[in-house]
Protein backbone atom coordinates (compact mmCIF):
# COMPACT_ATOMS: atom_id res chain seq x y z
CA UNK A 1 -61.50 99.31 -49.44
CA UNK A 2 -60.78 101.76 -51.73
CA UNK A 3 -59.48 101.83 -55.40
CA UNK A 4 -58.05 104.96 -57.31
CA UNK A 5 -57.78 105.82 -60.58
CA UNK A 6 -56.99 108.43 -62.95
CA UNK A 7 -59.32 110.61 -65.51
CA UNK A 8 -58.66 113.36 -67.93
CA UNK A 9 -60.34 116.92 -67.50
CA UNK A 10 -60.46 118.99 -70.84
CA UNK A 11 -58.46 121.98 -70.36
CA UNK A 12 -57.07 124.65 -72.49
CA UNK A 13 -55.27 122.93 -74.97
CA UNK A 14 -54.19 126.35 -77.35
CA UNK A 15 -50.78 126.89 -77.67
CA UNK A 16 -49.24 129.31 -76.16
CA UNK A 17 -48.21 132.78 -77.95
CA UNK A 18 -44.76 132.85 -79.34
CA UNK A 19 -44.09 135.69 -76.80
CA UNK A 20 -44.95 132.79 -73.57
CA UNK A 21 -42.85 130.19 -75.33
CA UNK A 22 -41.57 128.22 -72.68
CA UNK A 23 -38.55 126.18 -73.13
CA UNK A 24 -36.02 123.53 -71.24
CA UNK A 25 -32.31 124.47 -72.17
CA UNK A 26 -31.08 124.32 -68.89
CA UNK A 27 -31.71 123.69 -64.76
CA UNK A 28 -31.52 127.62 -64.49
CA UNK A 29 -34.71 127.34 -66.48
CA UNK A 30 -36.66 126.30 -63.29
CA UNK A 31 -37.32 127.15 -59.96
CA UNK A 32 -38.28 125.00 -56.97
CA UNK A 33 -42.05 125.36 -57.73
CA UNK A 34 -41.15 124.23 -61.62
CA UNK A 35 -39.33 121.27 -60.15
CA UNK A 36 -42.42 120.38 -57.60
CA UNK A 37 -44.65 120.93 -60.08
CA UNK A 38 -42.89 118.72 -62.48
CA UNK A 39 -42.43 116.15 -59.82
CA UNK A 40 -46.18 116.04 -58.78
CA UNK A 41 -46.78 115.50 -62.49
CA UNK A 42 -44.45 113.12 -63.12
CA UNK A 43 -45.73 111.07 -60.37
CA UNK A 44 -49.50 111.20 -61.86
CA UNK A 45 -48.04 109.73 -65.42
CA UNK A 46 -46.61 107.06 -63.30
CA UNK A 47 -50.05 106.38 -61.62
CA UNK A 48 -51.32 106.41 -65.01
CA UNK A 49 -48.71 103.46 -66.24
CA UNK A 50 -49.81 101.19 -63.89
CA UNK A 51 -53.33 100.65 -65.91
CA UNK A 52 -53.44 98.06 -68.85
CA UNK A 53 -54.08 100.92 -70.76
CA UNK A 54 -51.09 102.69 -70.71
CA UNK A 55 -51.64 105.82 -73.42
CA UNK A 56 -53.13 108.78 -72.89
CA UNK A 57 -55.16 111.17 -75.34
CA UNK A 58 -53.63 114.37 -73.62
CA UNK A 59 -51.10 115.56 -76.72
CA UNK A 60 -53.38 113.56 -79.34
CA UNK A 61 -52.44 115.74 -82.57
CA UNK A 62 -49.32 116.91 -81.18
CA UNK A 63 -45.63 116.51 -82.89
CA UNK A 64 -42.39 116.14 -81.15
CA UNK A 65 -39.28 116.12 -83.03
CA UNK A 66 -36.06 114.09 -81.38
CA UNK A 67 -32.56 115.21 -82.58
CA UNK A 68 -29.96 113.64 -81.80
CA UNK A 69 -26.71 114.23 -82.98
CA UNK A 70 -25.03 111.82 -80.06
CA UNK A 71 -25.69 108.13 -79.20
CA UNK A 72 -28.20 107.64 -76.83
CA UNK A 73 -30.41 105.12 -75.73
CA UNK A 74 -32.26 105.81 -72.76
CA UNK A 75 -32.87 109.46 -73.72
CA UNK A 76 -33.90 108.91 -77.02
CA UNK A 77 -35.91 105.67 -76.46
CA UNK A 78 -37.99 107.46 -73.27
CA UNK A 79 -38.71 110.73 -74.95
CA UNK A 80 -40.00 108.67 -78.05
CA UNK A 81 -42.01 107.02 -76.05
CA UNK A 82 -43.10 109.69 -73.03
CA UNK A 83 -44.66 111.45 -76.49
CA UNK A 84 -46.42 108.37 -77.48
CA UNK A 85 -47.63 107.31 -74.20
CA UNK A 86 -49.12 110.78 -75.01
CA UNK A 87 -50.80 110.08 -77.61
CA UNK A 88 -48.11 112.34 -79.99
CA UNK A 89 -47.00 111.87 -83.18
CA UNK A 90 -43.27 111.64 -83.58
CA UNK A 91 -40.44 112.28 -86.06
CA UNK A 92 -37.18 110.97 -85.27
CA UNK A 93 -33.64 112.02 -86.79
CA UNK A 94 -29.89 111.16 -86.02
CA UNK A 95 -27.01 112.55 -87.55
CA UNK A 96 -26.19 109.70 -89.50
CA UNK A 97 -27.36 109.42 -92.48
CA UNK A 98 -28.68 112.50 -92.72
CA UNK A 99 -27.55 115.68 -94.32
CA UNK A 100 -25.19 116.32 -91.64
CA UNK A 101 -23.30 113.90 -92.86
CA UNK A 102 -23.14 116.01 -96.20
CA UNK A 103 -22.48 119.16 -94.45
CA UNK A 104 -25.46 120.79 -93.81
CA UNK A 105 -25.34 123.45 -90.84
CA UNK A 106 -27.76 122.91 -87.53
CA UNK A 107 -29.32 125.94 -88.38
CA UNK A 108 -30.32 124.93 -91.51
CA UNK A 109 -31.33 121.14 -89.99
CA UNK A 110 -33.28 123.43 -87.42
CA UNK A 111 -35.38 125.07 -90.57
CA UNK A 112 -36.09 121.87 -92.07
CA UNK A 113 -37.58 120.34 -89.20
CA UNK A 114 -39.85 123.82 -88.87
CA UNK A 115 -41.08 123.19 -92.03
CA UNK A 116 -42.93 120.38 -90.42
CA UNK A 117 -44.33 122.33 -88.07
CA UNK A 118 -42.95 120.57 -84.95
CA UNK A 119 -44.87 121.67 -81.31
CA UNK A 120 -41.52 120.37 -79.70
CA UNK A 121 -37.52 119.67 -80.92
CA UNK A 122 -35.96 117.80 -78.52
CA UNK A 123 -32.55 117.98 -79.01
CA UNK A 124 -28.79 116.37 -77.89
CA UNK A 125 -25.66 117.27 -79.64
CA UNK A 126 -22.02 117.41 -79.30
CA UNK A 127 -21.67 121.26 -79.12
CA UNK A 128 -22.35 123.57 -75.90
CA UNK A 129 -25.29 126.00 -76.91
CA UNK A 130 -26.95 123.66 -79.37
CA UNK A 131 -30.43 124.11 -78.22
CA UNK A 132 -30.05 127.79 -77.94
CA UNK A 133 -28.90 127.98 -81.31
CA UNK A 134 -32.32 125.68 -82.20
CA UNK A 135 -34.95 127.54 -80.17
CA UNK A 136 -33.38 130.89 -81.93
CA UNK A 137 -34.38 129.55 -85.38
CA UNK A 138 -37.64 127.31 -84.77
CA UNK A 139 -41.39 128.47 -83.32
CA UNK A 140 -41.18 124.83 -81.51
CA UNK A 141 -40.50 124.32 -77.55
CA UNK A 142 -37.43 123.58 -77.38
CA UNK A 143 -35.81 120.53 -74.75
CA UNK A 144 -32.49 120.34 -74.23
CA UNK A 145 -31.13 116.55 -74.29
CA UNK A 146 -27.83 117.32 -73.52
CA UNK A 147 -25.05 119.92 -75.03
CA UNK A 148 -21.28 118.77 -74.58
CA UNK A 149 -20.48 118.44 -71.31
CA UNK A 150 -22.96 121.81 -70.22
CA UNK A 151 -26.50 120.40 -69.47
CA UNK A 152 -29.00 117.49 -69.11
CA UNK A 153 -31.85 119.24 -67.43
CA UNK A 154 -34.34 116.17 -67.89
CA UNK A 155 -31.50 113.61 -66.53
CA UNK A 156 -31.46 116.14 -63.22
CA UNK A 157 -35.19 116.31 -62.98
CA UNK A 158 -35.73 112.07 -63.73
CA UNK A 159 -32.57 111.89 -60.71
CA UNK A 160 -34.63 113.93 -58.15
CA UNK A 161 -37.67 112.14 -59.37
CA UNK A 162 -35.95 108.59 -58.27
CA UNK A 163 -34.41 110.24 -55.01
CA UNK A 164 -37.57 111.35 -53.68
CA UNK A 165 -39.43 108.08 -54.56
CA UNK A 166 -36.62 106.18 -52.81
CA UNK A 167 -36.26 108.29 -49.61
CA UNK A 168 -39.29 110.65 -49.64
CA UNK A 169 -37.81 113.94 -49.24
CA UNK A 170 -35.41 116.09 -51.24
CA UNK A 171 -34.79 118.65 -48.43
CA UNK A 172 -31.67 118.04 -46.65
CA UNK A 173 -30.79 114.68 -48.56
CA UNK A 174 -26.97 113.77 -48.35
CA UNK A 175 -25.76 113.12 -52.18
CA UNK A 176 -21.98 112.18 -53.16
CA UNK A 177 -21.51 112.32 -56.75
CA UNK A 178 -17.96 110.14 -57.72
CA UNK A 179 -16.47 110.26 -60.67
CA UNK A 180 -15.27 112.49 -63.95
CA UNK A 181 -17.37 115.69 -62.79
CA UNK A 182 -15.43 117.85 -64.93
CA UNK A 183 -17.12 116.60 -68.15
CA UNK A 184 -20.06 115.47 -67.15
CA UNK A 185 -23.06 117.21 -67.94
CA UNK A 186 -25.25 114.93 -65.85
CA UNK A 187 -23.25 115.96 -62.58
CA UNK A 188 -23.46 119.66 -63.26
CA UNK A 189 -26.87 119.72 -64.28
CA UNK A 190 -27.38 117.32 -60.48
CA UNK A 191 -25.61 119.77 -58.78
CA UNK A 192 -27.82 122.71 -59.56
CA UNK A 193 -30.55 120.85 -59.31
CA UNK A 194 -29.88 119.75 -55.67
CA UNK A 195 -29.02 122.93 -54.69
CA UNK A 196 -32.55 124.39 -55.67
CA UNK A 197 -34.53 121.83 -53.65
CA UNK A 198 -32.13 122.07 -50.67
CA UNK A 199 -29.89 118.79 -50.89
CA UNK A 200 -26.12 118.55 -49.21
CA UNK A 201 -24.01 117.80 -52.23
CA UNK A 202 -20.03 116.46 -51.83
CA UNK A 203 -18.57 116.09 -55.02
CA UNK A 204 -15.52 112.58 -54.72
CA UNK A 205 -12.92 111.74 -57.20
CA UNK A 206 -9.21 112.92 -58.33
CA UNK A 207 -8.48 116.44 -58.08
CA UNK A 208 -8.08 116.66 -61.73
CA UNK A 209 -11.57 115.59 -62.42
CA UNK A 210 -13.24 117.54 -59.58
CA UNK A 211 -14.18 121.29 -61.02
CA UNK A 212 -14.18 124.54 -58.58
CA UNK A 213 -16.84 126.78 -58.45
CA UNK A 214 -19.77 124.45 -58.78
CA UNK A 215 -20.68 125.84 -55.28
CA UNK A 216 -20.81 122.39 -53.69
CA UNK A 217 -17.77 120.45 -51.20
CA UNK A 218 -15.21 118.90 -52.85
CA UNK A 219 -13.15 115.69 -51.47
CA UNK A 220 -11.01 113.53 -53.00
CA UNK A 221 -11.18 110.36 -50.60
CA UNK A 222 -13.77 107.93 -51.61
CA UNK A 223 -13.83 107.61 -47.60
CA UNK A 224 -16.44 110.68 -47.59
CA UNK A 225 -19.35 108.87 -49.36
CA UNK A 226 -19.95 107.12 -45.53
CA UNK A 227 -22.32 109.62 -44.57
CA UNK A 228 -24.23 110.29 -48.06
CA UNK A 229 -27.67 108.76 -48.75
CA UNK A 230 -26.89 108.53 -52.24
CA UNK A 231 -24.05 107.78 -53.87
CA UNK A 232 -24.50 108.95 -57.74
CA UNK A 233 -21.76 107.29 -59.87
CA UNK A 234 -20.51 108.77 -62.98
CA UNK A 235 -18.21 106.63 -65.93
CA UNK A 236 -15.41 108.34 -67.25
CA UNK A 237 -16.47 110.72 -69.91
CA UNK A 238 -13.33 109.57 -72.54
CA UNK A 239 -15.30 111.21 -75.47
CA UNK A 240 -14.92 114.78 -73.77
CA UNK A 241 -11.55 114.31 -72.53
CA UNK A 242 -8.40 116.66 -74.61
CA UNK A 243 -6.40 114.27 -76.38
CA UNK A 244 -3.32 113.04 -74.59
CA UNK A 245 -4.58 114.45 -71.44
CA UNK A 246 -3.60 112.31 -68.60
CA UNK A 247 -6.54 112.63 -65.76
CA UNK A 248 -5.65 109.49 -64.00
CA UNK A 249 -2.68 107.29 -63.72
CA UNK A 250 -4.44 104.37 -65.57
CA UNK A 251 -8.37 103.12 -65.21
CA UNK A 252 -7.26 100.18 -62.52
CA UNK A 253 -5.86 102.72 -59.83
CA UNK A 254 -8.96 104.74 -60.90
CA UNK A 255 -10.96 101.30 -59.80
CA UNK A 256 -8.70 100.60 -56.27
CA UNK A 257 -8.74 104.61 -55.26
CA UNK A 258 -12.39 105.71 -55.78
CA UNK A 259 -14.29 102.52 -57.29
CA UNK A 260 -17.55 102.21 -55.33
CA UNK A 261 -17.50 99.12 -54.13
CA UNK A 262 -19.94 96.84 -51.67
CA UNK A 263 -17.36 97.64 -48.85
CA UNK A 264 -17.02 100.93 -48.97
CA UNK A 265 -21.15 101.00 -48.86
CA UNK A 266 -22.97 101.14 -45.74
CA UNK A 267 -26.41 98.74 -46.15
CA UNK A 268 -29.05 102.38 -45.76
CA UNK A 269 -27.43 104.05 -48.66
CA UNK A 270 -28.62 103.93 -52.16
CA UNK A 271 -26.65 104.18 -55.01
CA UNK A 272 -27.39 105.97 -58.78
CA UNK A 273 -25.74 105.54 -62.07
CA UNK A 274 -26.72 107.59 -65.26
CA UNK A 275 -25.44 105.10 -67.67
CA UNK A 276 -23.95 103.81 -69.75
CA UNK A 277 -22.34 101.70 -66.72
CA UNK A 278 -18.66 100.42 -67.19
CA UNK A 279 -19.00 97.46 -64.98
CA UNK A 280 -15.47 97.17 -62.77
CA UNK A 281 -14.09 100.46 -63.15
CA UNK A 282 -16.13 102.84 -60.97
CA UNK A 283 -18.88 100.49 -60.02
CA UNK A 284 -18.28 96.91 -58.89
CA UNK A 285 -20.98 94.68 -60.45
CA UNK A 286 -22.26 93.21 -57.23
CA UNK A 287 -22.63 97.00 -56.78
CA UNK A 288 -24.92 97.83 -59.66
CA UNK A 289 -27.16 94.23 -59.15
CA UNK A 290 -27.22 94.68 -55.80
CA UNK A 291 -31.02 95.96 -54.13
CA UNK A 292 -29.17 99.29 -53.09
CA UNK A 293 -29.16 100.09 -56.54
CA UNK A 294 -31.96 102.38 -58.06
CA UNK A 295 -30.50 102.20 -61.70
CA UNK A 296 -33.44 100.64 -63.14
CA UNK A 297 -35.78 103.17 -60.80
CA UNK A 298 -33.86 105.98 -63.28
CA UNK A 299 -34.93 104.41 -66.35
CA UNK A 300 -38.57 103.72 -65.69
CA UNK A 301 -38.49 107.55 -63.93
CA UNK A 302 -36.95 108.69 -66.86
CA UNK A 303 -40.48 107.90 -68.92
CA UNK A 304 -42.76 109.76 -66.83
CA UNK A 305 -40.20 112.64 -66.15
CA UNK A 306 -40.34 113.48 -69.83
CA UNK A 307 -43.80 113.05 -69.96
CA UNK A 308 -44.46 115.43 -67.38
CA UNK A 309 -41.57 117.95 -69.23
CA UNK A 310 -43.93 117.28 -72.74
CA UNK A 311 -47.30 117.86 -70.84
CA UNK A 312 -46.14 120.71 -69.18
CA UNK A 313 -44.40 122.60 -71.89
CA UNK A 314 -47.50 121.64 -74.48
CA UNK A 315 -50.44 122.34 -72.47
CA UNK A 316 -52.30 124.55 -69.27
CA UNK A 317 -54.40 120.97 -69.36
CA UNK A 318 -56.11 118.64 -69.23
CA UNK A 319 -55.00 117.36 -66.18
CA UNK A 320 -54.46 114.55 -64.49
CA UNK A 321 -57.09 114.05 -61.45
CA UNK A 322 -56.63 111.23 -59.02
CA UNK A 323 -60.00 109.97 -57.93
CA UNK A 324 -61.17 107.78 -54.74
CA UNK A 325 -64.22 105.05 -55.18
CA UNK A 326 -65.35 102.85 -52.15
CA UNK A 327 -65.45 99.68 -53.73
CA UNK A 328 -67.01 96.87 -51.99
């Protein structure tokens, strides 16, 4: 019999030089080796959670900054925690009641926060380029926790993450994404994402909602999610939607035309949600309860995902090392 467990090695723990500062704005930040790499280390933090003792010394001394100018609860609650788990300290700020609320600029936020010397800002907020704007004006690493409806980088790395868990393999995985594409960031973030570790993506909703040019198949029958082996549903994103645009007739022909429902599911596929979930529009409830669903595989993935993002923008170590006893 044998049991395994985890230790820390003492690495180089200096920061790097503001001329290697590494940041995660974006998917098109990363390569298939980043993504592997972040994978393999995301699965050693997970290793790690199964002890009693579930914190680690590796950031001890360390600050990370979260942002967020957008509700958000499993984002904000996991990266708060990934940096404890850590052994970071953390500073927290939302818009409200803040001096946004007064008018102050998000440059000027940005240079406030830098004033505490911050090793990491991560970041959501309503505008497209947000983080950009922050890395420009901060010496801190910089993650992106979703812009608008542009990117979600760690949502994309904490979806392969559960897909590979699930199914053991990325290459050549089937994945139908259903919904409001068009202003999701979650689904364009996916879709790059997928492409770099060589998934088949189909993209299935109304034509309105479905985007050109993501490089991907487009269909609008929910028919087509028969042969995925994940179907990844997405809400309606209301909050990015132009007033008085009309997408959709009305939310229940939404529900009867491309709702995922337990019949239109074969019993091998799995299904993914990014939440928030609105229960009976595009996901029946038996649906999201059901054992085909890996929504609650996201959220715990979601913890060591930005764990591994923290660890590997902070540090070239310690490490992780997975040892082997013979125990009798």
């Amino acid at each position: 019999m044998t049991e395994r467990s985890l230790h820390v090695v003492s690495g180089d723990l200096r920061p790097p030089s503001d001329g290697e500062r590494r940041h995660l704005l974006s998917v098109a930040d990363l390569d298939r080796d980043d993504i592997d790499r972040l994978l393999a280390t995301a699965h050693s933090f997970a290793l790690s959670q199964e002890r009693d003792t579930k914190k680690l010394p590796t950031l001890r001394g360390r600050l990370v900054a979260n942002v967020f100018f957008e509700s958000s609860t499993r984002t904000s609650t996991s990266f708060e925690l990934a940096a404890k788990r850590l052994s970071a300290d953390t500073l927290s700020m939302k818009a409200s009641g803040s001096s946004v609320d007064k008018g102050e600029s998000l440059r000027d936020t940005a240079l406030t926060l830098s004033a505490y010397e911050p090793d990491v800002i991560v970041i959501r907020h309503p505008q497209i380029g947000a983080p950009q704007l922050v890395a420009q004006a901060t010496h801190a690493h910089v993650v992106n926790a979703g812009d608008g409806k542009h990117q979600h980088p760690t949502q994309a790395l904490l979806d392969l993450y559960t897909i590979s868990e699930s199914l053991g393999r990325l290459d050549g995985v089937h994945v139908a994404i259903v919904g409001d594409v068009l202003h999701s960031r979650v689904a364009r973030s996916l879709v790059q994402a997928l492409r770099l570790v060589g998934a088949h993506v189909t993209l299935v909703g109304p034509p309105p909602l479905l985007p050109e040019g993501l490089g991907v198949e487009r269909s609008f029958d929910i028919r087509d999610i028969a042969n995925a082996d994940i179907v990844y549903v997405l809400r309606m994103q209301r909050e990015r939607m132009e007033e008085g645009a009309n997408y959709v007739p009305s939310l229940r022909e939404y529900t009867a035309r491309w709702g995922v429902t337990l019949d239109r599911l074969s019993p091998n596929q799995r299904v993914m949600h990014p939440g928030p979930m609105n229960r009976g529009v595009e996901i029946d409830p038996r649906v999201a309860d059901s054992p085909q669903a890996l929504v609650v595989d996201q959220v715990k993935a979601g913890l060591v995902v930005r764990m591994a993002v923290l660890y590997d923008l902070l540090t070239t170590g310690p490490v992780l090392v997975e040892t082997t006893a013979e125990v009798a």
